[in-house]
Protein backbone atom coordinates (compact mmCIF):
# COMPACT_ATOMS: atom_id res chain seq x y z
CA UNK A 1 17.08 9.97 -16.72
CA UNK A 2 17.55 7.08 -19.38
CA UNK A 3 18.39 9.04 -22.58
CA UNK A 4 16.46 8.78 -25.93
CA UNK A 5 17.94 7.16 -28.79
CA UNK A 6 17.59 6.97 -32.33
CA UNK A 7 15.52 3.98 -34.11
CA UNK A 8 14.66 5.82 -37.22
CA UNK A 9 13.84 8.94 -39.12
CA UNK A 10 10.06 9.22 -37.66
CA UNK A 11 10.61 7.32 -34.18
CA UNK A 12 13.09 6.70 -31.27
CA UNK A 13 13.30 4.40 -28.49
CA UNK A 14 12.25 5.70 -25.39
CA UNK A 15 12.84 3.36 -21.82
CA UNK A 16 12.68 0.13 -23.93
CA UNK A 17 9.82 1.39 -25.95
CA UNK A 18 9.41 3.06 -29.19
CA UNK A 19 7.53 6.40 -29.66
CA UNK A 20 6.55 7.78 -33.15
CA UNK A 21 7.43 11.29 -33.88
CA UNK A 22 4.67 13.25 -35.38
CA UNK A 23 5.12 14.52 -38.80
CA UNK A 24 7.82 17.55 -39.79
CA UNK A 25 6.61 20.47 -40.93
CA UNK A 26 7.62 24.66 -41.07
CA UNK A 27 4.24 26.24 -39.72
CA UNK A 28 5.43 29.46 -38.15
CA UNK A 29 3.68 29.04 -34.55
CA UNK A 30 4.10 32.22 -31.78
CA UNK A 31 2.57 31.64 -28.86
CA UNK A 32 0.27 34.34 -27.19
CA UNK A 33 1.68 33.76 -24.21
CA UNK A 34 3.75 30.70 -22.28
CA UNK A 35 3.50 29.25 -18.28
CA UNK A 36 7.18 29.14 -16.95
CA UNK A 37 7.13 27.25 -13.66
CA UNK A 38 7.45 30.51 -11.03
CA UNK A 39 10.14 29.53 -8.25
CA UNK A 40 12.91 29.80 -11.03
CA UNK A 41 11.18 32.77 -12.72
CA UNK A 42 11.52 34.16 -9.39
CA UNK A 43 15.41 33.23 -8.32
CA UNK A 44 18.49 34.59 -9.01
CA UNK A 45 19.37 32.32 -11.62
CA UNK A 46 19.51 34.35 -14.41
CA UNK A 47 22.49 36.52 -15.43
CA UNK A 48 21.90 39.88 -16.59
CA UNK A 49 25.26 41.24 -17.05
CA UNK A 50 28.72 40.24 -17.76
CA UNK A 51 29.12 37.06 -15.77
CA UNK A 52 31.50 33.85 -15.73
CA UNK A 53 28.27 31.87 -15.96
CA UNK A 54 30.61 28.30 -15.13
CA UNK A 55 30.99 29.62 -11.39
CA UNK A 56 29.16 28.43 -8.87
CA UNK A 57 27.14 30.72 -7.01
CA UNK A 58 24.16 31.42 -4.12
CA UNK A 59 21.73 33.87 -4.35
CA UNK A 60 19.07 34.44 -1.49
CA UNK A 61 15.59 36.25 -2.88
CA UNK A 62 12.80 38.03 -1.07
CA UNK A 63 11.05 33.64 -0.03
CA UNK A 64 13.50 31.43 -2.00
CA UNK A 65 17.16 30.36 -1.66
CA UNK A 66 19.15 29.13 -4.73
CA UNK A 67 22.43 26.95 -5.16
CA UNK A 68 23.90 26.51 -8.62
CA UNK A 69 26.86 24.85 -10.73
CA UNK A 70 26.57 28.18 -12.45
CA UNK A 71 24.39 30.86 -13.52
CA UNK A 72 21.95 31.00 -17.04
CA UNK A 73 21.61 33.68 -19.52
CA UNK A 74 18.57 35.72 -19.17
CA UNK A 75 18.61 35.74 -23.18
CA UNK A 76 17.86 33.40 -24.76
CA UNK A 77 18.39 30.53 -21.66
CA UNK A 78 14.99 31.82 -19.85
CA UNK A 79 12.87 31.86 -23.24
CA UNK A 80 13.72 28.56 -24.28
CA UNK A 81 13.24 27.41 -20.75
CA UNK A 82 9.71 29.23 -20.45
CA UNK A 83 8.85 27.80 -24.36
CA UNK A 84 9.67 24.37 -23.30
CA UNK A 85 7.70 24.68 -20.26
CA UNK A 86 4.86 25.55 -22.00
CA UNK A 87 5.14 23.17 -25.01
CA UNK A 88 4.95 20.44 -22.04
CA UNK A 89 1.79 21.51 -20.63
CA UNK A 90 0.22 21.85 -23.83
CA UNK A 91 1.41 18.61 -25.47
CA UNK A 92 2.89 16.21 -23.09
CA UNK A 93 3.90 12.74 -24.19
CA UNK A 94 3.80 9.40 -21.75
CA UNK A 95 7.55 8.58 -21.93
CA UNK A 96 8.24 12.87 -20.54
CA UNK A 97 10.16 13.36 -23.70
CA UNK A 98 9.53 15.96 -26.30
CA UNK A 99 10.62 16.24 -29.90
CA UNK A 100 10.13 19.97 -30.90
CA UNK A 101 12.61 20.87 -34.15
CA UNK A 102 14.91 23.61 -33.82
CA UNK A 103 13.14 25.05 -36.31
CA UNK A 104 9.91 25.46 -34.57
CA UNK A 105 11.88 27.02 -31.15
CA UNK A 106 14.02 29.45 -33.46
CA UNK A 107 10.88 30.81 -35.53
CA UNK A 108 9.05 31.67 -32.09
CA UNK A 109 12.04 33.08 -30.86
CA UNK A 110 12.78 35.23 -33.69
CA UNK A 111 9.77 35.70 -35.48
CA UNK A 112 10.13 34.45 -38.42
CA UNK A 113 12.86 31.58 -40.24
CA UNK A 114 16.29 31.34 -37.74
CA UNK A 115 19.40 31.78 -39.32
CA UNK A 116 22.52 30.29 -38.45
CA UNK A 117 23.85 32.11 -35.86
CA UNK A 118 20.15 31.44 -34.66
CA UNK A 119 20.54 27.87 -35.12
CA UNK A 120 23.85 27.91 -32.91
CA UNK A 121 22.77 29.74 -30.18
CA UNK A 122 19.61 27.71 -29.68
CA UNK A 123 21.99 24.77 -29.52
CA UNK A 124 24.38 26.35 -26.84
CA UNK A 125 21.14 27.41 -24.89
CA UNK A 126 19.99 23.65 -25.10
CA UNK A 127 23.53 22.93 -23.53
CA UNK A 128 23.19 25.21 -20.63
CA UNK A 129 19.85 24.36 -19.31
CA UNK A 130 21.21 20.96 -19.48
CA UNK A 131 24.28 21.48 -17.82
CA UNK A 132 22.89 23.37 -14.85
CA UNK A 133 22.41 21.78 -11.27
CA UNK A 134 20.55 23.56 -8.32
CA UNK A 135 19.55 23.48 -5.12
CA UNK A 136 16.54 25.24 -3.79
CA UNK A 137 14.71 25.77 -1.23
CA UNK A 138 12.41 28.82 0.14
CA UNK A 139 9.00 29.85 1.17
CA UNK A 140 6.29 27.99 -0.94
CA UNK A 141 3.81 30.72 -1.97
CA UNK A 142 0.56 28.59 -2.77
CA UNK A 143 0.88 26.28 0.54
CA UNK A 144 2.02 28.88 2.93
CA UNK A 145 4.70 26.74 4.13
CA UNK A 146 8.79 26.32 3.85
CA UNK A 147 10.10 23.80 1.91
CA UNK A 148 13.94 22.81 2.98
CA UNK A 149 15.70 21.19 0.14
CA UNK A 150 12.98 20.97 -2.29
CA UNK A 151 15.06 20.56 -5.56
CA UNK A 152 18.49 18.63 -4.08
CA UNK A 153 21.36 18.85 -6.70
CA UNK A 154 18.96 18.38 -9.97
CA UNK A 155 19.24 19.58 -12.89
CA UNK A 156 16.25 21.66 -14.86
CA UNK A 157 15.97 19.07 -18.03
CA UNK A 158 18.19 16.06 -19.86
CA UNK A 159 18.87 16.35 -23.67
CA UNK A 160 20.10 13.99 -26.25
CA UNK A 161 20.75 15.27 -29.35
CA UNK A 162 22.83 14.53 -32.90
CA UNK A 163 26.18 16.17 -33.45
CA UNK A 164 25.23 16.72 -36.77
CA UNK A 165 24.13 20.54 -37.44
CA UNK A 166 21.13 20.21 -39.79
CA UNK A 167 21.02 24.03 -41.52
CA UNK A 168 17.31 23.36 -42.15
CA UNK A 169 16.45 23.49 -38.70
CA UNK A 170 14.44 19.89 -38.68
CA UNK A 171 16.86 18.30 -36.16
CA UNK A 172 15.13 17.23 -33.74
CA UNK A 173 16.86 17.01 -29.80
CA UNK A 174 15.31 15.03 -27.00
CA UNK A 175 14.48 16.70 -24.11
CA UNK A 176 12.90 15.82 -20.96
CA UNK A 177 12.01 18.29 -18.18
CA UNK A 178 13.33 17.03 -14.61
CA UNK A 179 10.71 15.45 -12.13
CA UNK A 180 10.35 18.18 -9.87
CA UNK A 181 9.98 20.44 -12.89
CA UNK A 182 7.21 18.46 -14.81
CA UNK A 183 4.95 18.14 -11.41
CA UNK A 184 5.55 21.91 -10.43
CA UNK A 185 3.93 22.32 -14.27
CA UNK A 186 1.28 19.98 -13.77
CA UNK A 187 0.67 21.60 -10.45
CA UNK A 188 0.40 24.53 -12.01
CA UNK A 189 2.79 26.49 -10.06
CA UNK A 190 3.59 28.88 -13.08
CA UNK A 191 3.38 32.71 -14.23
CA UNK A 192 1.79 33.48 -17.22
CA UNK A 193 3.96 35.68 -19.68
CA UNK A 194 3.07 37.47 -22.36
CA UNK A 195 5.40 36.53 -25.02
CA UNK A 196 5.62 39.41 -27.72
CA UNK A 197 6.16 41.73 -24.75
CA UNK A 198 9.11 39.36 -23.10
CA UNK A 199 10.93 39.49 -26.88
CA UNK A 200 10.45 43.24 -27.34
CA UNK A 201 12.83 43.76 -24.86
CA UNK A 202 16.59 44.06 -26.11
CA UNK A 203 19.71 42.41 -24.90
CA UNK A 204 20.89 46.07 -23.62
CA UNK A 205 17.32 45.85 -21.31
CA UNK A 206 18.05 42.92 -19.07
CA UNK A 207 17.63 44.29 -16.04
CA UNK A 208 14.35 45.60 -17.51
CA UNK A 209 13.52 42.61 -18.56
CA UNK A 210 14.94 40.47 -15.60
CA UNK A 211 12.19 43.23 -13.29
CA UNK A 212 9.34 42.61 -15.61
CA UNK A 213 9.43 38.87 -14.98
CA UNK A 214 9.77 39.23 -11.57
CA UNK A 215 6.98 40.90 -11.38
CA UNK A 216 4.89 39.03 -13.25
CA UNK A 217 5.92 36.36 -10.61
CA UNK A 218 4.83 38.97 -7.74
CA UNK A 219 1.44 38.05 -6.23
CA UNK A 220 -0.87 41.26 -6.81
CA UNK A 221 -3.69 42.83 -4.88
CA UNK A 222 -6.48 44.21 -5.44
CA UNK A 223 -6.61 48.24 -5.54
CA UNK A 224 -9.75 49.70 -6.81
CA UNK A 225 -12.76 47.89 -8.92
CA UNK A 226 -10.36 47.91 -11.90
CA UNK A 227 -6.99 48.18 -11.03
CA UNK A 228 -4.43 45.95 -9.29
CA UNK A 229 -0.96 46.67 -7.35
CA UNK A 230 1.64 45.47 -5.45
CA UNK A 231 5.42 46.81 -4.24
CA UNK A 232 8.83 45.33 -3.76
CA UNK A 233 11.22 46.21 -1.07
CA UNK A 234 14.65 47.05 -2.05
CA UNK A 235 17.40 45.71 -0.76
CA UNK A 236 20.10 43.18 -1.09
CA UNK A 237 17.79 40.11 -1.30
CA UNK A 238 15.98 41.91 -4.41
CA UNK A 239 18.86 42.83 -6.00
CA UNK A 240 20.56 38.83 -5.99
CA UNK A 241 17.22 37.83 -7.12
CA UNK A 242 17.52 39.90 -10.24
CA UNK A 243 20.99 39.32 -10.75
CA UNK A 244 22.49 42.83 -10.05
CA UNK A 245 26.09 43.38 -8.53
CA UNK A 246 26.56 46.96 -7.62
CA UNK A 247 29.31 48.21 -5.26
CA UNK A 248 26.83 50.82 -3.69
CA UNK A 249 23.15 51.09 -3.18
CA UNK A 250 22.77 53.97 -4.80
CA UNK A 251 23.88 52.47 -8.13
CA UNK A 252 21.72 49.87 -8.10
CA UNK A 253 18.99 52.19 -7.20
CA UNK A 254 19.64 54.40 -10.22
CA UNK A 255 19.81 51.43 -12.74
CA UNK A 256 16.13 49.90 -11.25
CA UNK A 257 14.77 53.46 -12.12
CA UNK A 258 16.07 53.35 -15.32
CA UNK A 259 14.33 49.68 -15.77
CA UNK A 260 11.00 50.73 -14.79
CA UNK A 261 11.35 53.61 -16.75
CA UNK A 262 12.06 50.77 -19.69
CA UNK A 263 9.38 48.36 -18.46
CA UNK A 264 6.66 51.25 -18.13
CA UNK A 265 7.61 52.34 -21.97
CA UNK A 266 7.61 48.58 -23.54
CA UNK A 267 4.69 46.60 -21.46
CA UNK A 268 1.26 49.01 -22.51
CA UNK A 269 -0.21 47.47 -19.61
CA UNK A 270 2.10 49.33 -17.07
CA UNK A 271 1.75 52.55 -19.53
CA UNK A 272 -1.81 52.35 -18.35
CA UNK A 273 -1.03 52.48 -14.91
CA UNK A 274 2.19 53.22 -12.92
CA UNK A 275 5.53 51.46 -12.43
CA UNK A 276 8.66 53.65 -10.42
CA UNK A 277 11.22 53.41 -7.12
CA UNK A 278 9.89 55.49 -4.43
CA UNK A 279 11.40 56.32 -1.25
CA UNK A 280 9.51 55.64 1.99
CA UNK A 281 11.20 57.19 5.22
CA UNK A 282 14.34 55.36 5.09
CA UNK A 283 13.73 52.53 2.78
CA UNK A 284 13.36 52.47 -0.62
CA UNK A 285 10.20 50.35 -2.47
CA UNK A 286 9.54 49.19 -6.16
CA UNK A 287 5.59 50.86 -6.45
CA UNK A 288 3.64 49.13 -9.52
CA UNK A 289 -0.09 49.67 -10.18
CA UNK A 290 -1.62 47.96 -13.37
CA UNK A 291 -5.40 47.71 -14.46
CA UNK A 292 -6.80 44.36 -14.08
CA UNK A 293 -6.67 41.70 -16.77
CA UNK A 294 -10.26 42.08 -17.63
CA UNK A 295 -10.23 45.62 -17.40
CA UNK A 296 -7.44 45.74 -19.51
CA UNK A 297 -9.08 43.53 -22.17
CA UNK A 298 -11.88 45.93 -22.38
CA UNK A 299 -9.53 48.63 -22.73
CA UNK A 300 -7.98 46.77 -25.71
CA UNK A 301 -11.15 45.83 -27.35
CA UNK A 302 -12.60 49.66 -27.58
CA UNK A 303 -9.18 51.23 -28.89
CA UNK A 304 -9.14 48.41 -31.29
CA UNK A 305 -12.68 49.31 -32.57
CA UNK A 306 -11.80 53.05 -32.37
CA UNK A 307 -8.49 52.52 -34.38
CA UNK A 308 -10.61 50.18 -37.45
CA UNK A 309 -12.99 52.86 -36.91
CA UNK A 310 -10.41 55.69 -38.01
CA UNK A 311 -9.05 53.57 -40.77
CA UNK A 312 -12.28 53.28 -42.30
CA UNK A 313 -12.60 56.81 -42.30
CA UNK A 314 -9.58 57.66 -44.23
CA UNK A 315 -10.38 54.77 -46.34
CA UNK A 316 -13.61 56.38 -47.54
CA UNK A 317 -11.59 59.75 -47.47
CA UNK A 318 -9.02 58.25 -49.79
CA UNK A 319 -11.37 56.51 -52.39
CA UNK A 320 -13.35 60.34 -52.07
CA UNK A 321 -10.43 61.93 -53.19
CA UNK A 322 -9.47 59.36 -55.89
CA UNK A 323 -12.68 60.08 -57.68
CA UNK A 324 -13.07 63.53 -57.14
CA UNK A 325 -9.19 63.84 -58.69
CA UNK A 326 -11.08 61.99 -61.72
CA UNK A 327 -13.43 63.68 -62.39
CA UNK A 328 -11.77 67.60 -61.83
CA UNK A 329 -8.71 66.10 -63.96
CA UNK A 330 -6.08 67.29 -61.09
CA UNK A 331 -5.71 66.56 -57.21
CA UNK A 332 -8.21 67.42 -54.97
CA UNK A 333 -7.80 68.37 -50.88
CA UNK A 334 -10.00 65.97 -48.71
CA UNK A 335 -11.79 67.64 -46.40
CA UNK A 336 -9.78 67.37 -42.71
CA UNK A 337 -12.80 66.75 -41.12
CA UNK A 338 -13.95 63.28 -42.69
CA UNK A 339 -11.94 61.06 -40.71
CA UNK A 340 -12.44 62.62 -37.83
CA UNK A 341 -15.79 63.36 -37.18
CA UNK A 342 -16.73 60.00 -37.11
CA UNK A 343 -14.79 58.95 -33.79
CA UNK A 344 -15.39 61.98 -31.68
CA UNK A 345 -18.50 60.39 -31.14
CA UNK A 346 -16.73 57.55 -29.17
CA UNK A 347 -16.37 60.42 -26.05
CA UNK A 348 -12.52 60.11 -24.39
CA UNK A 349 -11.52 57.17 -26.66
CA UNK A 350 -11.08 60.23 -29.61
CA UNK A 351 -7.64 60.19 -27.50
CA UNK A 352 -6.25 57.19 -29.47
CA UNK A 353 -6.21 58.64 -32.89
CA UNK A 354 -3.01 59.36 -32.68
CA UNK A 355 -2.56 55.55 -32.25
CA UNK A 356 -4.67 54.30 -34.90
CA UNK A 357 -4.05 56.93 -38.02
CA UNK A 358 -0.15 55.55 -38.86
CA UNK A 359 -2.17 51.79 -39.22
CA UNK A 360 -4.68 53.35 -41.37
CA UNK A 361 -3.88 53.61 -45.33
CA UNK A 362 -2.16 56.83 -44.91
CA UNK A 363 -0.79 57.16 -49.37
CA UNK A 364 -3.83 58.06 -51.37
């Protein structure tokens, strides 16, 4: 890849051209969701424990084969990968290069303005997905066919970047996602990720997290009118997928349990429905059973309406006591049945109250 250089504060010379950097700013943008390409979402090239990540290593999954100069961190190397991947697809440039500041990765990384430390680690995360070379080659899911060799010794993106360390975030590094990479994305050969729900897990949760991702890679069938599933042998192929190195079976066994325990608590969606390790004569199988996107919308819509319901409630409850402690000249008990007998009239959804009364204005 030629590298990007440096003509000016607002511009930089791309191939022989010159390409005009749109204009700085600090918006705070977090993105619903991203669309990481899914072969690599799906290989083992994510670490999840304590790894020499410089060694070269090969990992063979459940339909794809991978070769590596070394291994990535799950966090943060996969959700800067998946952000970049998705700020290509929705604002690609002719020349393949992007300009994002660091400032707008760290702020959808960590909510809010990166410190630092933030700053740092974005930088050393940069590094590594630059650094990396693979190989792979595996079963392509949406042609039905093998694919020998399809990434040969390439790397996942090429950076150019300052040596200065701007605190305020505005530097600005280069990047270009590889060939193969870019027409995957354009291809749309991705998994769609919801991205509050990847950064609520913790560092301590990789394997939960590393298992969520996967699945979201999985292909899923349909179960009943509103409810979708699909199940994961387990095995030694599953296990180098999701990075795990366990001396026995058993082990690893006990610490996927424990991660769909994790994965069941964090993503709502599998709260609604059912994630666990089940044994099945001899073997042992990853079970998970989900409602379906649009039944799960739904879902969301009505508790949302139920919980503004119940804070309107003991909003009117709140303003009744506040002027009946007015007039009386001392405090006055609300009656317990004002904010509640209002949503028993929305049937079984009277179940989320619980949910919605710590949102609702609870200090009167």
């Amino acid at each position: 890849m030629t590298p990007a250089t440096w003509v000016g504060r607002d511009s930089w010379n791309v191939s022989g051209g010159t390409e005009t950097l749109p204009a700085m700013n600090r918006r705070h943008v977090t993105p619903k969701s991203v669309r990481p390409e899914r072969t690599l979402t799906r290989a083992g090239l994510w670490a999840t424990g304590p790894v020499q990540l410089q060694l070269p290593f090969e990992a063979t999954g459940l339909s794809e084969r991978i070769q590596a100069e070394g291994r990535l961190k799950l966090t943060p190397d996969y959700d800067v990968f998946a952000w970049l991947c998705e700020r290509w697809q929705t604002r690609p440039t002719e020349s393949g290069w992007m300009r994002p500041t660091l400032y707008e990765l760290g702020s959808a990384l960590y909510d809010g303005a990166p410190s630092g430390k933030d700053y740092r680690s974005l930088r050393e995360s940069l590094d590594r997905l630059a650094w990396v070379r693979v190989t792979i080659d595996g079963y392509d899911i949406e042609h039905g066919e093998f694919r020998d060799r399809w990434v040969s010794r390439d790397g996942l993106m090429a950076l150019s970047r300052t040596d200065s360390q701007d605190p305020s975030g505005l530097q600005r590094p280069a990047i270009k996602l590889a060939d193969w990479l870019r027409q995957a994305l354009d291809e749309e050969k991705v998994v769609r990720v919801h991205w509050r729900t990847m950064r609520a897990f913790h560092e301590r949760q990789a394997l939960a997290k590393r298992l969520w991702l996967y699945l979201a890679a999985e292909r899923w069938s349909k179960m009943t009118a509103d409810s979708e599933g699909t199940w994961i042998a387990c095995g030694d192929r599953l296990y180098a997928a999701l990075g795990m190195d366990y001396a026995e079976h058993r082990f690893a066994r006990r610490a996927l349990k424990s991660a769909c325990a994790t994965v069941h608590k964090i993503d709502p969606r599998y709260a609604a429905g059912s994630l666990e390790l089940t044994k099945l004569g001899s073997s042992w199988r990853i079970q998970a059973e989900r409602p379906t996107w649009d039944t799960w919308k739904q879902q969301r819509e009505e508790q949302a309406q139920v919980r503004a319901l119940i804070a309107d409630s003991l909003t009117t409850a709140c303003v009744a006591r506040r002027r009946g402690a007015a007039h009386d000249g001392g405090p006055r008990k609300a009656s317990p049945d004002v904010g509640v007998q209002r949503s028993t009239q929305h049937g079984s959804l009277s179940a989320s109250l619980d949910v919605g009364v710590h949102r609702g204005p609870q200090h009167c």
